[in-house]
N, C-alpha and C. Protein backbone atom coordinates (compact mmCIF):
# COMPACT_ATOMS: atom_id res chain seq x y z
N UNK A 1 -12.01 19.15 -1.08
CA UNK A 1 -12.59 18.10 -1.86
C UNK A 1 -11.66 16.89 -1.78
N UNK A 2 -12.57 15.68 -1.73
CA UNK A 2 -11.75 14.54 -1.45
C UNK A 2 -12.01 13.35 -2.76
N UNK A 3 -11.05 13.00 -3.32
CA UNK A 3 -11.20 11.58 -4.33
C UNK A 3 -10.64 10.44 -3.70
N UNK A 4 -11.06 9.95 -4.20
CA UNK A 4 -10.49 7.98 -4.17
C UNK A 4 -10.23 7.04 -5.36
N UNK A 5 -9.60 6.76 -5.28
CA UNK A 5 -10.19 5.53 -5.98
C UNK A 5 -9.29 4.23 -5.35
N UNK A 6 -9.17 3.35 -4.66
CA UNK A 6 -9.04 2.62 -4.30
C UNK A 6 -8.51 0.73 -5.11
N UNK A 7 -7.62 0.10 -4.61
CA UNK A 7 -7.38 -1.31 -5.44
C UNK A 7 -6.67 -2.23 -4.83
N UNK A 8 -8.17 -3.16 -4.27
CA UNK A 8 -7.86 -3.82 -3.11
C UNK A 8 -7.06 -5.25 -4.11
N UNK A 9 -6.33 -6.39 -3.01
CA UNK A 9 -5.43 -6.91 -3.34
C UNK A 9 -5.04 -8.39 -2.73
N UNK A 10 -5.50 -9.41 -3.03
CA UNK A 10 -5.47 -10.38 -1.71
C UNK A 10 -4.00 -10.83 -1.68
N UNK A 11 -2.88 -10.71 -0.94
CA UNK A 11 -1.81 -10.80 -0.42
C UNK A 11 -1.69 -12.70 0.15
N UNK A 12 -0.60 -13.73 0.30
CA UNK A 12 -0.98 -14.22 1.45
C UNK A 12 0.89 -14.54 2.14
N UNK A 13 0.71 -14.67 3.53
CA UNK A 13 2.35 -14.35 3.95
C UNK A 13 1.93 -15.77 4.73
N UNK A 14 2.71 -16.52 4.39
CA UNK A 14 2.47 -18.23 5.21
C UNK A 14 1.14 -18.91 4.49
N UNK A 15 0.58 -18.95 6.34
CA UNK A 15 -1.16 -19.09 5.87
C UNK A 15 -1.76 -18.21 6.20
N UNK A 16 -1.26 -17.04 6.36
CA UNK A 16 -2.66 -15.93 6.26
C UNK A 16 -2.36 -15.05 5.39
N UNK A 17 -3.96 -14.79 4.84
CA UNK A 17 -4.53 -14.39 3.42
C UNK A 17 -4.90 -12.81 4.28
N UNK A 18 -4.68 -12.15 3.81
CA UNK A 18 -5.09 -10.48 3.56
C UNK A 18 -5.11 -10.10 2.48
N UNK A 19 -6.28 -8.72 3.11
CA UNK A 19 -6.18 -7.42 1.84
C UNK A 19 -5.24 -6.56 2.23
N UNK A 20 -4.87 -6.16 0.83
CA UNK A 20 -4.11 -4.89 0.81
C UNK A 20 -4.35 -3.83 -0.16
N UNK A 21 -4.43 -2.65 0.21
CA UNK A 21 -5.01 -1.87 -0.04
C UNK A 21 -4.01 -0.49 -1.01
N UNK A 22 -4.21 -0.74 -2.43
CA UNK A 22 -3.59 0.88 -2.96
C UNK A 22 -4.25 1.95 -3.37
N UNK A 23 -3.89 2.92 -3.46
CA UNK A 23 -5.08 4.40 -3.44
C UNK A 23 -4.53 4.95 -4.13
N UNK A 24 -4.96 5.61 -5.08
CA UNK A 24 -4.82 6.85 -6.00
C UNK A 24 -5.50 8.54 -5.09
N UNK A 25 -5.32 8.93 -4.23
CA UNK A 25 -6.05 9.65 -3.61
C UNK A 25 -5.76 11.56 -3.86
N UNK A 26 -6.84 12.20 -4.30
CA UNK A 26 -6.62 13.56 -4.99
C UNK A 26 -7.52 14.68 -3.95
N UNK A 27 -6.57 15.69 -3.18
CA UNK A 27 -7.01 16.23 -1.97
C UNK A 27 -6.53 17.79 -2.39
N UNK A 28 -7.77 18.71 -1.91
CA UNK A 28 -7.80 20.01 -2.65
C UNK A 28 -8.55 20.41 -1.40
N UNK A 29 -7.82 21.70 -1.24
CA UNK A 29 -8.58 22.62 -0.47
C UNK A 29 -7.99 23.73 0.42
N UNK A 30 -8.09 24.55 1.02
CA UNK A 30 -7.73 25.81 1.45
C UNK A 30 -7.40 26.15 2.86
N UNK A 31 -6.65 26.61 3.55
CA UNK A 31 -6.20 27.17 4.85
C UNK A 31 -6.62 28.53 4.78
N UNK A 32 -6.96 29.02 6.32
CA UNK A 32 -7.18 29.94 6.50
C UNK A 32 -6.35 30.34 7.09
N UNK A 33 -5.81 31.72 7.21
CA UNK A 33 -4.41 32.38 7.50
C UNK A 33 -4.53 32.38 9.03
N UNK A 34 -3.63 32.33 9.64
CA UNK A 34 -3.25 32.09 10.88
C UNK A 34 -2.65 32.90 11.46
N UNK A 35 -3.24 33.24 12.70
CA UNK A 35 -2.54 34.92 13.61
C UNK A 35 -1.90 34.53 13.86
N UNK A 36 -0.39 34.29 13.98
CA UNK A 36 1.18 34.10 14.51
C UNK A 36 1.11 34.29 15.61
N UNK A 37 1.02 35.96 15.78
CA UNK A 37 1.17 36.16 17.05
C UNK A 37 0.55 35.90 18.54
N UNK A 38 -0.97 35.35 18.22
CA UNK A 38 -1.20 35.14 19.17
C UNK A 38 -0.89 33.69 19.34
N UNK A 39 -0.65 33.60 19.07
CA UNK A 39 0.05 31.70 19.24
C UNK A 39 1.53 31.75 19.90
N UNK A 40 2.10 33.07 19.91
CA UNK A 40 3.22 33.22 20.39
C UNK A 40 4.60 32.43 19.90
N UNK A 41 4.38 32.42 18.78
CA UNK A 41 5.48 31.76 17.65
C UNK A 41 6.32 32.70 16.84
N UNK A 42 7.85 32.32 17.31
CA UNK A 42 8.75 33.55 16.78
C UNK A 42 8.47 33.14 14.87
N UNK A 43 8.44 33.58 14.10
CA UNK A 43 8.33 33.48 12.49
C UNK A 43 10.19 32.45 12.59
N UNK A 44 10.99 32.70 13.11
CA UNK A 44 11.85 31.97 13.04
C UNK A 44 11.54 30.58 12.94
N UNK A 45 10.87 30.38 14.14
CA UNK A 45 10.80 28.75 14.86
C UNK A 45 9.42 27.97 13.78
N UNK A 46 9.21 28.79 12.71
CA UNK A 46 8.17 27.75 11.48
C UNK A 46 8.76 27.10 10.72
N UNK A 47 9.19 25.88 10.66
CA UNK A 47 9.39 25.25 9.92
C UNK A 47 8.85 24.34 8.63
N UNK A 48 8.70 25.39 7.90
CA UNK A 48 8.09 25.31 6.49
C UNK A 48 8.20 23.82 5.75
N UNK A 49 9.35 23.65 5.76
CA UNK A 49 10.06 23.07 5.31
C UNK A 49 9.84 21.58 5.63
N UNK A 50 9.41 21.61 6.77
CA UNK A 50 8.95 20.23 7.35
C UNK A 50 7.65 19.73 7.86
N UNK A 51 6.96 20.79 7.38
CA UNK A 51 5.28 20.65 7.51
C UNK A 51 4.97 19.71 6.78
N UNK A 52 4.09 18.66 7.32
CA UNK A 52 3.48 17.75 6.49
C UNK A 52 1.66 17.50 6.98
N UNK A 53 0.83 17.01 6.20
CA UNK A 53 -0.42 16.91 6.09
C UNK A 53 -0.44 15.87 6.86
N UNK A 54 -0.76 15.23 7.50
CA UNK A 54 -1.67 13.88 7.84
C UNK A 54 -3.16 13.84 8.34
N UNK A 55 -3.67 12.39 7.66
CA UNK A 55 -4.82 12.48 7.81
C UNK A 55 -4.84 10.55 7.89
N UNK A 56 -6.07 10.28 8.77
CA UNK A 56 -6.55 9.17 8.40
C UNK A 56 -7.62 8.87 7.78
N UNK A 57 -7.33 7.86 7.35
CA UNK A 57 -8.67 7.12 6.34
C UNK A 57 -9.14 5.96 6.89
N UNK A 58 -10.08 5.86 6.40
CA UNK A 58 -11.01 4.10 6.45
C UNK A 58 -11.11 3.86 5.36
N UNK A 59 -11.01 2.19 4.75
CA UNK A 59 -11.41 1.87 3.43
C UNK A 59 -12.35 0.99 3.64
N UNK A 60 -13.27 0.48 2.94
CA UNK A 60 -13.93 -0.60 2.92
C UNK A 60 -13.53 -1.44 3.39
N UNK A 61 -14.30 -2.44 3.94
CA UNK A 61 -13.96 -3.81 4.79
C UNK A 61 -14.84 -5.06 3.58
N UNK A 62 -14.06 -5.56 3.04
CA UNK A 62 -14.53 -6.68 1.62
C UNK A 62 -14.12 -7.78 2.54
N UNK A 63 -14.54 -8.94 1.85
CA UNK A 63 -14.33 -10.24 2.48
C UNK A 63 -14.11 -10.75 1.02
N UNK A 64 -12.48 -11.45 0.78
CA UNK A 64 -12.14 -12.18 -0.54
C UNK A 64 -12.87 -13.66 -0.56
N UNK A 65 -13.52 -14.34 -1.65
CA UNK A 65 -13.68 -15.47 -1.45
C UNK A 65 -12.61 -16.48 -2.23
């Protein structure tokens, strides 16, 4: 399950004006267990510890007036 909530932001650096974008974002959900062995991965060489999630997003495309 995926939330959002989103809080766009008009920025400007010189003369150009942008959005910028902050997220409150709330992500739930489950792995399915994974055969080790056939992947041929010593249980040593998992590094737990440094697993991280990534994912990309799209946000809306607004036009500030």
């Amino acid at each position: 399950m995926f939330h959002q909530k989103y809080f766009p932001e008009k920025k400007k650096r010189g003369i150009y004006e942008v959005a910028v974008y902050k997220t409150d974002i709330m992500l739930t959900g489950r792995f399915n267990n994974i055969p080790w062995q056939k992947l041929e991965i010593a249980a040593d060489q998992i590094l737990w510890n440094e697993a991280v999630l990534l994912f990309k997003s799209t946000g809306p495309v607004e036009r500030y007036q």
